[in-house]
N, C-alpha and C. Protein backbone atom coordinates (compact mmCIF):
# COMPACT_ATOMS: atom_id res chain seq x y z
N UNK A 1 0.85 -1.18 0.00
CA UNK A 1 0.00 0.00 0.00
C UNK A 1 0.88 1.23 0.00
N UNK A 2 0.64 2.08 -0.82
CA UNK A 2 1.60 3.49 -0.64
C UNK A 2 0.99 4.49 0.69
N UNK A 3 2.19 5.07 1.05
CA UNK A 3 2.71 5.49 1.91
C UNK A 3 2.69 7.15 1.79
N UNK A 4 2.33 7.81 2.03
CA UNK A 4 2.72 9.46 1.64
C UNK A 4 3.89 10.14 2.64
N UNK A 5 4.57 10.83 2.03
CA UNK A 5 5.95 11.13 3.55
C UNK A 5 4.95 11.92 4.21
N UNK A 6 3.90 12.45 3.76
CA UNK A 6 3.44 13.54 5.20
C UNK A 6 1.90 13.40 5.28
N UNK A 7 1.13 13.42 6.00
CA UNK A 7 -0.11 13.18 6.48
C UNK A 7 -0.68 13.55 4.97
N UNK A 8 -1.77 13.23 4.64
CA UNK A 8 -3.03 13.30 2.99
C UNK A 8 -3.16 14.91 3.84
N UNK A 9 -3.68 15.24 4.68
CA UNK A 9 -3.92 16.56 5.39
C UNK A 9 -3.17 17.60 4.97
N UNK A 10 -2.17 17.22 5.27
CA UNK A 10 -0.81 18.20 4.74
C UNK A 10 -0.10 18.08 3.37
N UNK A 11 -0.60 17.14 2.81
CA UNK A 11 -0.15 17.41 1.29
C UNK A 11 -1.27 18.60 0.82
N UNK A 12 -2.81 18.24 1.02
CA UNK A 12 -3.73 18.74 0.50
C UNK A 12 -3.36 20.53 1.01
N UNK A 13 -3.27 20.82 2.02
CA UNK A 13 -2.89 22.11 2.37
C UNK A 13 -1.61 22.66 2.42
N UNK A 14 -0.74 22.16 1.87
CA UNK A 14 0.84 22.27 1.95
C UNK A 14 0.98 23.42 1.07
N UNK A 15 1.41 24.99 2.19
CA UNK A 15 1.24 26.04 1.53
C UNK A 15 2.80 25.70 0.27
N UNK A 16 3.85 25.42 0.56
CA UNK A 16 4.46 25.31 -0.50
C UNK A 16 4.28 24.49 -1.57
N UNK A 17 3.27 23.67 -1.39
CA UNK A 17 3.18 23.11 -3.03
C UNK A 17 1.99 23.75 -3.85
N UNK A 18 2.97 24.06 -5.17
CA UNK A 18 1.89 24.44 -6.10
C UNK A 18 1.53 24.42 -6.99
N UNK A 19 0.92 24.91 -8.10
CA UNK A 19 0.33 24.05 -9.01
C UNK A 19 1.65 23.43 -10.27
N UNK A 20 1.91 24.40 -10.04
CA UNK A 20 3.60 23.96 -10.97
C UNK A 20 4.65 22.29 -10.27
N UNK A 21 3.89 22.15 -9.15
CA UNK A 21 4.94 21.29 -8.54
C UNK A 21 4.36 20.26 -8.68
N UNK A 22 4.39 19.37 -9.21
CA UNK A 22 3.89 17.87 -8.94
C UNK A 22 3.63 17.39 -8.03
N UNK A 23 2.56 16.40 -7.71
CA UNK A 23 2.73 15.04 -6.53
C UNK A 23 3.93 13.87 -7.65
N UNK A 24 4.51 13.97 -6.55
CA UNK A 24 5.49 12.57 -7.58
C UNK A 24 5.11 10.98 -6.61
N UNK A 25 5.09 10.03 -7.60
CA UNK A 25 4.84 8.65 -7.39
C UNK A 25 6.58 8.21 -7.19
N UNK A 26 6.82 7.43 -6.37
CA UNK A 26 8.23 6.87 -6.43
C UNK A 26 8.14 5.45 -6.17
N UNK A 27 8.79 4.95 -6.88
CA UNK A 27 9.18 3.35 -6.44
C UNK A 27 10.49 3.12 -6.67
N UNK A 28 11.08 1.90 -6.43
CA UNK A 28 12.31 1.08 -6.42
C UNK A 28 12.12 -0.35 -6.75
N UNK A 29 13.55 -0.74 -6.39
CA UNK A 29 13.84 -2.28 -5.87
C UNK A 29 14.83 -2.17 -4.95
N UNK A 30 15.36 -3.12 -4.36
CA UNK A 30 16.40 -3.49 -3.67
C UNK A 30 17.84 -2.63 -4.22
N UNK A 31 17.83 -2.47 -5.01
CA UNK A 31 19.23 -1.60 -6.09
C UNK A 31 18.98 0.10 -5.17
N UNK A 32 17.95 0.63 -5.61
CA UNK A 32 17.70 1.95 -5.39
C UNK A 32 16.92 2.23 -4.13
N UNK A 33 17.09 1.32 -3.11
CA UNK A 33 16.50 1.83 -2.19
C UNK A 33 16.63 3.03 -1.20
N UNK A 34 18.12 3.28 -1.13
CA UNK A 34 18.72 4.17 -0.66
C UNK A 34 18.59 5.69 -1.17
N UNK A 35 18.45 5.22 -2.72
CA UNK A 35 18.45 6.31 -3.25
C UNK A 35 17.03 6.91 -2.73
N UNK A 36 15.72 5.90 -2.75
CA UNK A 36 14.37 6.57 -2.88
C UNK A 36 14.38 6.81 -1.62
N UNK A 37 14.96 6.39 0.14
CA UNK A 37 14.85 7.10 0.73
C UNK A 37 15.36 8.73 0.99
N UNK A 38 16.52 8.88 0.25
CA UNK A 38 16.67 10.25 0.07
C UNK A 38 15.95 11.37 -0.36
N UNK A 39 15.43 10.70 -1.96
CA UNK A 39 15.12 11.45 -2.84
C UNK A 39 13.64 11.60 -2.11
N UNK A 40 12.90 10.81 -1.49
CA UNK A 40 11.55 10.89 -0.72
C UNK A 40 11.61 12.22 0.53
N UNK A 41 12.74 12.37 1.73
CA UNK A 41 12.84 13.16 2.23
C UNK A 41 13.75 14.86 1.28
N UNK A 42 14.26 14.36 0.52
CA UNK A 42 14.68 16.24 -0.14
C UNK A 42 13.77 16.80 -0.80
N UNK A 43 13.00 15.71 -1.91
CA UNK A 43 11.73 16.59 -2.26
C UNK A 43 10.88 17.18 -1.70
N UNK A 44 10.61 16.32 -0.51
CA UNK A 44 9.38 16.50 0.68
C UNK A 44 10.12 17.65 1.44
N UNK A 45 11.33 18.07 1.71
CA UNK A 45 11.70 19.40 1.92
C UNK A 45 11.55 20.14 0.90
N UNK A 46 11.40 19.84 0.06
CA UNK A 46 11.19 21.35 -0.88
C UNK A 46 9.88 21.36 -1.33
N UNK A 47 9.03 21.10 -0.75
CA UNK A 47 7.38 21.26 -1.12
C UNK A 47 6.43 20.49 -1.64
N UNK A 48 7.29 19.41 -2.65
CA UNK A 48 6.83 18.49 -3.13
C UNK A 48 5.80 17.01 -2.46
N UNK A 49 5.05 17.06 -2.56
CA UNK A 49 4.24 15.86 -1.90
C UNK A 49 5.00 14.08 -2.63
N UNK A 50 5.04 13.54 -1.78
CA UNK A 50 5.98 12.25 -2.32
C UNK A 50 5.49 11.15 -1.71
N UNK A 51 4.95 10.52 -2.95
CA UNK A 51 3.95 9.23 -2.43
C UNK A 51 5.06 7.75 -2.63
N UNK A 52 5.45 7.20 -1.95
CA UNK A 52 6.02 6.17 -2.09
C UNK A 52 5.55 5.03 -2.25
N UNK A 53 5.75 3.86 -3.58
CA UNK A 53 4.72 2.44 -3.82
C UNK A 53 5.91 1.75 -3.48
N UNK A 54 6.70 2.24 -2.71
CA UNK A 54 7.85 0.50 -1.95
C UNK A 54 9.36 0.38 -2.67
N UNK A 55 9.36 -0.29 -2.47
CA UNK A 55 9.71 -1.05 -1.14
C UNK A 55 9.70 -0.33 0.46
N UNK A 56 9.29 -0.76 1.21
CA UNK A 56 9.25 -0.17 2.39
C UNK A 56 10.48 -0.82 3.31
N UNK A 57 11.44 -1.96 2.79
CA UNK A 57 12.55 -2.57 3.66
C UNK A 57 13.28 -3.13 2.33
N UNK A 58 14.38 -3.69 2.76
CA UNK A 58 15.26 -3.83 2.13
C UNK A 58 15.34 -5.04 1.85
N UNK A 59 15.29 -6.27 0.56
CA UNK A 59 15.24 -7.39 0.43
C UNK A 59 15.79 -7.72 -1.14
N UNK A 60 17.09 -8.34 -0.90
CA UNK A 60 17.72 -8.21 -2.23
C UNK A 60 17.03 -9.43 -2.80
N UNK A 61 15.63 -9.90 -2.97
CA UNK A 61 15.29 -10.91 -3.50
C UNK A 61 13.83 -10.34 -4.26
N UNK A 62 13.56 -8.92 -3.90
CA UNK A 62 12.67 -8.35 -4.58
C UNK A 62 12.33 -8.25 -5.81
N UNK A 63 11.68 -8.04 -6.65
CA UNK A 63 11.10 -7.68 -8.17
C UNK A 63 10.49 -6.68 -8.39
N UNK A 64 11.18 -5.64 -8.91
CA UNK A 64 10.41 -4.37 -9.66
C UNK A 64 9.51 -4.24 -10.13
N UNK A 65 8.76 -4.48 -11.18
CA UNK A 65 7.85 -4.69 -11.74
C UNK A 65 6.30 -3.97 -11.20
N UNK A 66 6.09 -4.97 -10.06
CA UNK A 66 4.86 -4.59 -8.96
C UNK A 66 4.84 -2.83 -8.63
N UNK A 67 6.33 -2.88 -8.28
CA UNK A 67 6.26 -1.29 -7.43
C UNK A 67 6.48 -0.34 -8.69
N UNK A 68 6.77 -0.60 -9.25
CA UNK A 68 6.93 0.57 -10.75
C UNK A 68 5.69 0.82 -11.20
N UNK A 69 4.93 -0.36 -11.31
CA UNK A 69 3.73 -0.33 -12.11
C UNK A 69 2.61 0.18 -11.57
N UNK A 70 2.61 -0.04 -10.00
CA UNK A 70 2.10 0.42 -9.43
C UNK A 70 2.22 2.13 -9.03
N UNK A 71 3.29 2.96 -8.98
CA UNK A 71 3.55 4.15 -8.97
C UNK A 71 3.56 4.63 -10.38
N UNK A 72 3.47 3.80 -11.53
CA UNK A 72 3.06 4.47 -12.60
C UNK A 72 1.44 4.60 -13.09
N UNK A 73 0.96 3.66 -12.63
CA UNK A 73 -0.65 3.53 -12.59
C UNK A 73 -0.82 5.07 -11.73
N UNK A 74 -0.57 5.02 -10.57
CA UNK A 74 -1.21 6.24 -9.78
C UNK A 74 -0.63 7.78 -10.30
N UNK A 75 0.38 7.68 -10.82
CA UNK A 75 0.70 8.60 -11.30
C UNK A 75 -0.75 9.03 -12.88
N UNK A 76 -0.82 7.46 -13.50
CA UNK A 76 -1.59 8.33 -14.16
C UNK A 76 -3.17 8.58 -13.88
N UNK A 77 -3.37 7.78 -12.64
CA UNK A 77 -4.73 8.11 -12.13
C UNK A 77 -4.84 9.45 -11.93
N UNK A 78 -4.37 10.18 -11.17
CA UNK A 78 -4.02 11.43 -10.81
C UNK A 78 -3.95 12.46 -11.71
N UNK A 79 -3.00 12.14 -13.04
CA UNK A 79 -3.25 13.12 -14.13
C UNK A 79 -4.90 12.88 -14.83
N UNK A 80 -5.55 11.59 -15.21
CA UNK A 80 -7.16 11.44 -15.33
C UNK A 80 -7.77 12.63 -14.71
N UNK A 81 -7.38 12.06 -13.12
CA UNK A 81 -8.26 13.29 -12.24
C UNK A 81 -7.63 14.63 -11.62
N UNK A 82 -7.33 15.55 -12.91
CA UNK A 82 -6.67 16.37 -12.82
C UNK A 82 -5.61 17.46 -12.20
N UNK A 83 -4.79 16.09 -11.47
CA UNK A 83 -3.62 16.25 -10.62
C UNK A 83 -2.68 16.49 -11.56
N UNK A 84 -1.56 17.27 -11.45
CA UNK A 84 -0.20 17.03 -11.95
C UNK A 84 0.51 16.38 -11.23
N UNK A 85 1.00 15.42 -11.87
CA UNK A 85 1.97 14.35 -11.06
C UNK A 85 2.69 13.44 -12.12
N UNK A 86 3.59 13.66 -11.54
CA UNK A 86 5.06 12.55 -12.45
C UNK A 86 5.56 11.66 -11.20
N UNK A 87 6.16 10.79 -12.01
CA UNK A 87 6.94 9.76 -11.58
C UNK A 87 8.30 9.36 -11.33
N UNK A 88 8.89 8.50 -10.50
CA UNK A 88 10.22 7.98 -10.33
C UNK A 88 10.08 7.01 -10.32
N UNK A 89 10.70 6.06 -11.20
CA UNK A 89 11.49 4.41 -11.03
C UNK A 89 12.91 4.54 -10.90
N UNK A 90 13.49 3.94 -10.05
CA UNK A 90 14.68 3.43 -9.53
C UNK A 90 15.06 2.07 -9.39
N UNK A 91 15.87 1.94 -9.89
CA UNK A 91 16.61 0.38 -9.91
C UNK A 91 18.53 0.28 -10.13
N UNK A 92 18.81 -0.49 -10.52
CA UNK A 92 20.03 -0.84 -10.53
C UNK A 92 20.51 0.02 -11.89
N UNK A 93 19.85 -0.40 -13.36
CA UNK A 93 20.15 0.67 -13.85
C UNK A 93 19.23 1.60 -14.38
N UNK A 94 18.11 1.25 -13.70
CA UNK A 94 16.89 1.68 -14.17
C UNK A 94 16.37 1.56 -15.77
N UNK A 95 16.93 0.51 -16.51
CA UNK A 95 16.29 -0.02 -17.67
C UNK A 95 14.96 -0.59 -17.55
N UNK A 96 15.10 -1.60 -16.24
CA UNK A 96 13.95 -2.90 -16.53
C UNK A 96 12.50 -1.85 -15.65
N UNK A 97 12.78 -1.07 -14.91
CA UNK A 97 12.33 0.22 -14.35
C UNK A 97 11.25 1.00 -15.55
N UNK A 98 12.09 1.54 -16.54
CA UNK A 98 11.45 1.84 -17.21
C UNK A 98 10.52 1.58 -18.27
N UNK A 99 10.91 -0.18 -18.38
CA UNK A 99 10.21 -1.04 -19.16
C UNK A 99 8.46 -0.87 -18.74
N UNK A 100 8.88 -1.99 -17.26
CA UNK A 100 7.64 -2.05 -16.65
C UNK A 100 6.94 -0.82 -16.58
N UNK A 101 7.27 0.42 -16.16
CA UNK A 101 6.57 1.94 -16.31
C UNK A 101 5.73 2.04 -17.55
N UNK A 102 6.26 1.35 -18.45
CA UNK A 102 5.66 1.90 -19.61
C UNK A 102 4.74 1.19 -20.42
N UNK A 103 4.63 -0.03 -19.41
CA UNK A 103 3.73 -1.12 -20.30
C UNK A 103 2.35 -0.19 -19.58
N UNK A 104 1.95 0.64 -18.67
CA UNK A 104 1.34 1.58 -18.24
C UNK A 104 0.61 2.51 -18.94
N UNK A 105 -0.77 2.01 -19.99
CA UNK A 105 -1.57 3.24 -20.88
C UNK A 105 -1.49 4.81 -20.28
N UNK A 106 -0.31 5.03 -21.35
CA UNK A 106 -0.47 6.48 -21.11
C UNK A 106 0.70 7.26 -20.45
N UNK A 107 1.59 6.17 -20.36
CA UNK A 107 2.65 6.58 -18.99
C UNK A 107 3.79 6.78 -20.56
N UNK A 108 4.52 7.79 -20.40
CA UNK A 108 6.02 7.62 -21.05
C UNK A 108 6.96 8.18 -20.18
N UNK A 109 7.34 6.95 -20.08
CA UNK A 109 8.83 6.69 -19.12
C UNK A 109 10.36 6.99 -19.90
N UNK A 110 11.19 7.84 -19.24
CA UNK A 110 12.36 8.02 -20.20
C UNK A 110 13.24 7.59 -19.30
N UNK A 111 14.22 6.70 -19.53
CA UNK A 111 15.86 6.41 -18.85
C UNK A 111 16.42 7.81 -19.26
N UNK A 112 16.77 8.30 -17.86
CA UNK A 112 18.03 9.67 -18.22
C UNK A 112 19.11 8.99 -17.55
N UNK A 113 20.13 9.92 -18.09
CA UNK A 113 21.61 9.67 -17.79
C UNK A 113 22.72 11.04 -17.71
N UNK A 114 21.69 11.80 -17.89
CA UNK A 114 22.82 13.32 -17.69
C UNK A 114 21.55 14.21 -17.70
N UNK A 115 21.79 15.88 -17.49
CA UNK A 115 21.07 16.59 -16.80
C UNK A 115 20.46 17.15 -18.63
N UNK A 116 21.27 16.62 -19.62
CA UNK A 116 20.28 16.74 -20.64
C UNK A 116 19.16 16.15 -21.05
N UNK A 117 19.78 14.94 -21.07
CA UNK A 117 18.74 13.80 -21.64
C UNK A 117 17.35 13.92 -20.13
N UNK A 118 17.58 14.28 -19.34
CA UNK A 118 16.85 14.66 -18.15
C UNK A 118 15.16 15.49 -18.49
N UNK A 119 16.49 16.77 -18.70
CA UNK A 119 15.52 18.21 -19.25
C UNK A 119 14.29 17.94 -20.28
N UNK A 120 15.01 16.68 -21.60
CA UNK A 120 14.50 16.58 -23.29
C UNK A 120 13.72 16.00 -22.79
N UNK A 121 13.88 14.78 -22.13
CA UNK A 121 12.78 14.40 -21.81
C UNK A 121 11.20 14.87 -21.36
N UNK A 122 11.35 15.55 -20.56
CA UNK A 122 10.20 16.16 -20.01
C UNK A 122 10.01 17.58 -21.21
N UNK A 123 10.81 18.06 -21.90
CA UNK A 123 10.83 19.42 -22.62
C UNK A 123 10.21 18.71 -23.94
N UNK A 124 10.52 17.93 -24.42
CA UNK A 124 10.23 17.22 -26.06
C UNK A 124 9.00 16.31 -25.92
N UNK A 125 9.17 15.01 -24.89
CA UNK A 125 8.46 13.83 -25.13
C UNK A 125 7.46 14.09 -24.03
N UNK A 126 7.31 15.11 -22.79
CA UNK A 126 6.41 15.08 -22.17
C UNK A 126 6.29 13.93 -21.20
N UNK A 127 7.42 13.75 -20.70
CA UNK A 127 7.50 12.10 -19.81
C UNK A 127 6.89 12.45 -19.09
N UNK A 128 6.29 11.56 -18.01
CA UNK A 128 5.83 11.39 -16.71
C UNK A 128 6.02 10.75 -15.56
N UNK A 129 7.35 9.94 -16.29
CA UNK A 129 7.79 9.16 -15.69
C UNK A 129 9.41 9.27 -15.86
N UNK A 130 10.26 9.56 -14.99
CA UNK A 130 11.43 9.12 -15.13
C UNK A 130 12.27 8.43 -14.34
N UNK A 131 13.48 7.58 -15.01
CA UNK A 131 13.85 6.43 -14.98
C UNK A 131 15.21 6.77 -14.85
N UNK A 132 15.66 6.02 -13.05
CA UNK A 132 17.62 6.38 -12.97
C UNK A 132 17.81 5.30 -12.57
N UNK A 133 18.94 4.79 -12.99
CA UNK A 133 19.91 3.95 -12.73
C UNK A 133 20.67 4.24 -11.04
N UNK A 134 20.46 3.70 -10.16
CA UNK A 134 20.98 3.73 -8.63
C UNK A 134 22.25 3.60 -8.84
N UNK A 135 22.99 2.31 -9.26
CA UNK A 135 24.08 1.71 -9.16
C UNK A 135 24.95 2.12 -10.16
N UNK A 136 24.39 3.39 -11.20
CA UNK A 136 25.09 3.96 -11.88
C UNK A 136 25.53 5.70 -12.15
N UNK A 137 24.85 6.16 -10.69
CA UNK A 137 25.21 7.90 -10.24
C UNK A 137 25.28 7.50 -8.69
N UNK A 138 25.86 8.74 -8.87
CA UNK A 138 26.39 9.03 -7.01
C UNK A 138 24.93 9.52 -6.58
N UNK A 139 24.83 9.68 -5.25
CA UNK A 139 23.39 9.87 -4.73
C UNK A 139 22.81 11.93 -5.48
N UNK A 140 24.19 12.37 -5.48
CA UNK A 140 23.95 14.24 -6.06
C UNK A 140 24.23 13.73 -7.06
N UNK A 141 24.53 13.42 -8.30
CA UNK A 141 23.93 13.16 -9.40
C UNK A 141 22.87 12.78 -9.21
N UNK A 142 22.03 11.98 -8.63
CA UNK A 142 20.84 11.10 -9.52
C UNK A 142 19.85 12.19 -8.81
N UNK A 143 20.00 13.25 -7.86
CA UNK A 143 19.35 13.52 -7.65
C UNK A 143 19.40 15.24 -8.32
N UNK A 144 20.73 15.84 -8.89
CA UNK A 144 20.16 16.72 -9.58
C UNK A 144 19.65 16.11 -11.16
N UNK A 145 19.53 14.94 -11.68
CA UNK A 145 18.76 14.22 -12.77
C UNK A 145 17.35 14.25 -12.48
N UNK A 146 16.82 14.23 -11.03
CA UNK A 146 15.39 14.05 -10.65
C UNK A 146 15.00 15.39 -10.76
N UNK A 147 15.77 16.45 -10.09
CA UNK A 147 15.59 17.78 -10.07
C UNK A 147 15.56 18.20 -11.76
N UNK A 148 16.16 18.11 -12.57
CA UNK A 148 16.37 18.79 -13.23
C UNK A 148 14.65 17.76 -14.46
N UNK A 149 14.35 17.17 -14.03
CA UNK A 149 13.51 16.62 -14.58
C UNK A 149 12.31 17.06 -14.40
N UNK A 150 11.49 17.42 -12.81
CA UNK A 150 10.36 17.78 -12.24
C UNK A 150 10.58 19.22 -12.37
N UNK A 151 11.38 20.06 -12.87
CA UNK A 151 11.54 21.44 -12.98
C UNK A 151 11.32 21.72 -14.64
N UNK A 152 11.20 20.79 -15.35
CA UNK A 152 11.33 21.07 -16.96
C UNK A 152 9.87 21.48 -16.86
N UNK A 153 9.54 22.39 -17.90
CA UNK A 153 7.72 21.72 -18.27
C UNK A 153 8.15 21.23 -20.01
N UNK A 154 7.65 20.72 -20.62
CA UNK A 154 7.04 20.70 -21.35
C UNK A 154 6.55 22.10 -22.35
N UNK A 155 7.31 21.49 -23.83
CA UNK A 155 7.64 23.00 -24.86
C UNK A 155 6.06 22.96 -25.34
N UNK A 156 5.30 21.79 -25.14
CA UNK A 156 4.18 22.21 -26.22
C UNK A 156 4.07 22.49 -27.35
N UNK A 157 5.64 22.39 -27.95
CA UNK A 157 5.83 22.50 -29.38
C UNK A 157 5.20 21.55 -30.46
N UNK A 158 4.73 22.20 -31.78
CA UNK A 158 3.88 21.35 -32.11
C UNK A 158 4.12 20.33 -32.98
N UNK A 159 5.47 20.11 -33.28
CA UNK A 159 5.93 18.92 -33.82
C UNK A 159 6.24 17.88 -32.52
N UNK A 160 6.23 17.97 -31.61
CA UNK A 160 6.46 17.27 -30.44
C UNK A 160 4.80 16.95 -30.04
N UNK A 161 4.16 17.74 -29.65
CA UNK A 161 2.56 17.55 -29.63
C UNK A 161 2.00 16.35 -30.33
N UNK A 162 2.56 16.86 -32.11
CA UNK A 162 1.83 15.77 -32.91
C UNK A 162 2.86 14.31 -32.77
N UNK A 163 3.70 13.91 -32.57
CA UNK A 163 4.69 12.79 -32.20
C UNK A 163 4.28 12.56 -30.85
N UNK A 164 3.69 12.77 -29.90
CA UNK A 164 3.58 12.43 -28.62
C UNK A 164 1.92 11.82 -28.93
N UNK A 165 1.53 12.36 -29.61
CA UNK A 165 -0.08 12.23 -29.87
C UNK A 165 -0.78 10.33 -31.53
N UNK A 166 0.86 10.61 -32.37
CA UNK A 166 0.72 9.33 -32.76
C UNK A 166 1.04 8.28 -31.88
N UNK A 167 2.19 8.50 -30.77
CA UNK A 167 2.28 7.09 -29.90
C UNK A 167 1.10 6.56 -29.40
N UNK A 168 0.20 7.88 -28.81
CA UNK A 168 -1.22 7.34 -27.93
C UNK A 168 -2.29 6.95 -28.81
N UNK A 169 -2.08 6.92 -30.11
CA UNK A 169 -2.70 6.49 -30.98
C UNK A 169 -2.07 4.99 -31.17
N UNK A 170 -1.29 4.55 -31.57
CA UNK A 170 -0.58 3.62 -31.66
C UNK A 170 -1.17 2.74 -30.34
N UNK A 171 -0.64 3.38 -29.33
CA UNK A 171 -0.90 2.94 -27.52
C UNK A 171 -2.68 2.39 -27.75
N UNK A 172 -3.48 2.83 -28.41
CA UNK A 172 -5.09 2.67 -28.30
C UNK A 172 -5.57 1.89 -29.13
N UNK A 173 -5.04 1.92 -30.78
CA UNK A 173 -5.82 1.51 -31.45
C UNK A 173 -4.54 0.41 -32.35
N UNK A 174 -3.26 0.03 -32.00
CA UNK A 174 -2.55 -0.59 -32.22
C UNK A 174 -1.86 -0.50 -33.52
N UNK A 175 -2.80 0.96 -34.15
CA UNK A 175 -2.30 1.15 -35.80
C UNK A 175 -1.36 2.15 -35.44
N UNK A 176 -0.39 2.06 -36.87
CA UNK A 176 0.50 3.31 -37.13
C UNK A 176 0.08 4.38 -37.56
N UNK A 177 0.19 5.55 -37.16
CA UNK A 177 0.12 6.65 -38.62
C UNK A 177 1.25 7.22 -38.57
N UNK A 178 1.45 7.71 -40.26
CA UNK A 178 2.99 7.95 -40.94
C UNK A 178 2.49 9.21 -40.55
């Protein structure tokens, strides 16, 4: 069951969060656990509401999958019901992370790896989800990658619009359009 770092009370009235700021969904595995306890308390200092789908202990025999899919589902429940909210998967290198995220109608999950591919993501493809590798940044890397991700918006540009808009076509009705 997810977890919120601070009472439903105090997210809902949390004079520093605002409409620009997301609720973010976070999950892990056993790889990134360390990381998501960090990244759960710095956001939650800086205003951000931070719902955690697990691991809640440490068990190197765990499977991703469950907790990804699950913080990517709520992530997009939330945008349905007109929340802004993005996502975190964390894992070892956060590949199989982003897999599972994305088998998720509606979810696009991006693996970043530098504070560019970070930004494009959320600036071009409109992610909602992003995807770090634990076992492959120091804990201030992966976390100015998270930062620099939940701070992008989205160009709305309209060659990006219409390319973001054939995938969910693709995503619905299983056809291509050129």
């Amino acid at each position: 069951m997810p977890k919120a770092s601070t009472l439903d009370t105090e997210s809902i009235t949390n004079p520093r969060r605002t409409m620009s700021t997301p609720r973010v969904h976070i999950a892990t595995d056993h790889a990134g656990l360390e990381l998501s306890a960090h990244l759960i308390s710095h956001l939650g200092d800086r205003g951000y509401e931070v719902i955690d789908h697990g691991p809640s202990s440490y068990d190197p025999e765990d499977d991703y999958p469950a907790f990804c899919i699950h913080a990517a589902q709520a992530a997009m429940a939330d945008t349905k019901a007109g929340v802004f909210a993005l996502g975190i998967v964390l894992g070892g290198s956060g590949n199989g992370e982003q897999i599972a995220a994305n088998k998720v109608e509606g979810i696009r999950a991006a693996l970043v790896w530098n504070l560019e591919t970070a930004k494009l993501a959320r600036e071009h493809n409109d992610a909602n989800v992003v995807a770090v590798g634990g076992r492959q940044h120091s804990v201030d890397e992966a976390t100015g990658l998270i930062e620099a991700f939940l701070a992008e918006p989205f160009s709305d540009g309209e060659r990006h619009v219409r390319r973001i808009g054939k995938i969910a076509h693709f995503e619905q009705t299983g056809q291509v359009q050129d």
